[in-house]
Protein backbone atom coordinates (compact mmCIF):
# COMPACT_ATOMS: atom_id res chain seq x y z
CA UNK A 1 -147.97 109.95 152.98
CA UNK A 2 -148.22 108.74 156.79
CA UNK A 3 -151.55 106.88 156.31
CA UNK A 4 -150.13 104.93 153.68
CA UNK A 5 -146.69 104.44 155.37
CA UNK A 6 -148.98 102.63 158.25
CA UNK A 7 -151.12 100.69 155.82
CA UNK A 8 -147.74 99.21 154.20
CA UNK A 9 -146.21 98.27 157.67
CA UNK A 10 -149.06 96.44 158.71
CA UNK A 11 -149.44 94.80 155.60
CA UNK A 12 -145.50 93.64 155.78
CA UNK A 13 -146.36 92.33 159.33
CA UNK A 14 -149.12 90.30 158.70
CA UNK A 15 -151.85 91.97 160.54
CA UNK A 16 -155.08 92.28 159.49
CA UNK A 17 -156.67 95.44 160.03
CA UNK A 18 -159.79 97.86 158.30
CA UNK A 19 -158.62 100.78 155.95
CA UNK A 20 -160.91 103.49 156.39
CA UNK A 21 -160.65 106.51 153.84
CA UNK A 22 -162.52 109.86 155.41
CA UNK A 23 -162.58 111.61 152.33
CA UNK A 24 -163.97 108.81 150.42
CA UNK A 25 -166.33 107.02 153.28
CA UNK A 26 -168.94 109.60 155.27
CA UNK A 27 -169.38 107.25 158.08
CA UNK A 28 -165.81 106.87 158.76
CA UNK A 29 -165.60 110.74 158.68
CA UNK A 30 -168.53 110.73 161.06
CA UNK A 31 -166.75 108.64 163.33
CA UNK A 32 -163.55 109.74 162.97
CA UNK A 33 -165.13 113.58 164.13
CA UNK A 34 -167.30 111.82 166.62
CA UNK A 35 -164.10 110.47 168.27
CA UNK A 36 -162.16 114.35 168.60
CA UNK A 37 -159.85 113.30 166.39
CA UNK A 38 -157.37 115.95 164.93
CA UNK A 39 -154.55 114.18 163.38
CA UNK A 40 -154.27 111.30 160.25
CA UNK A 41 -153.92 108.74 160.27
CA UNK A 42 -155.19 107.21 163.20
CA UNK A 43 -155.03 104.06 164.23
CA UNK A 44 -157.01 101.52 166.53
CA UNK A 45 -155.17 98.74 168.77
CA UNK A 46 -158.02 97.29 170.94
CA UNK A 47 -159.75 100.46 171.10
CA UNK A 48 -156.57 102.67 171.85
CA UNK A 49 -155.74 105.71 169.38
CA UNK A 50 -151.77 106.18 167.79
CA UNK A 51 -151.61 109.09 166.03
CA UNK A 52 -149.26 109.54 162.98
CA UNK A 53 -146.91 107.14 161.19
CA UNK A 54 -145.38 106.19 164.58
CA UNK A 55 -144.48 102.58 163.43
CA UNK A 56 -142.16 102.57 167.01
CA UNK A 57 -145.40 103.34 169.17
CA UNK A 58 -147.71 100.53 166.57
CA UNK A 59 -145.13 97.69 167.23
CA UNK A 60 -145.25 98.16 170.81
CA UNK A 61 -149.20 98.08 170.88
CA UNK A 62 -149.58 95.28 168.91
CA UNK A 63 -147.32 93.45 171.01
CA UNK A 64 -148.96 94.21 174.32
């Protein structure tokens, strides 16, 4: 799975970051449909969205 794919690459590179399950946690769904999202997993680098398991695109944020 992509979401956990993302969760293990961060994990390997030392970065600390909030896991947020929508089918487990209702406000992270609300957000997560607040914000027009379509696609899992999503993540936040300083308020930017990556979209999939794009571990190319997440090294380049995090290094900005």
């Amino acid at each position: 799975m992509s979401c956990a794919r993302v969760r293990e690459f961060l994990s390997h590179q030392g970065v600390l970051f909030e896991d947020r399950n929508i089918s487990e946690d209702p406000r992270a769904k609300a957000e997560y449909a607040a914000g027009g999202y379509e696609y899992l997993p999503v993540t936040l680098i300083d308020g930017q969205p990556i979209f999939g398991a794009l571990i190319e695109t997440i090294t380049q944020a995090l290094r900005a």
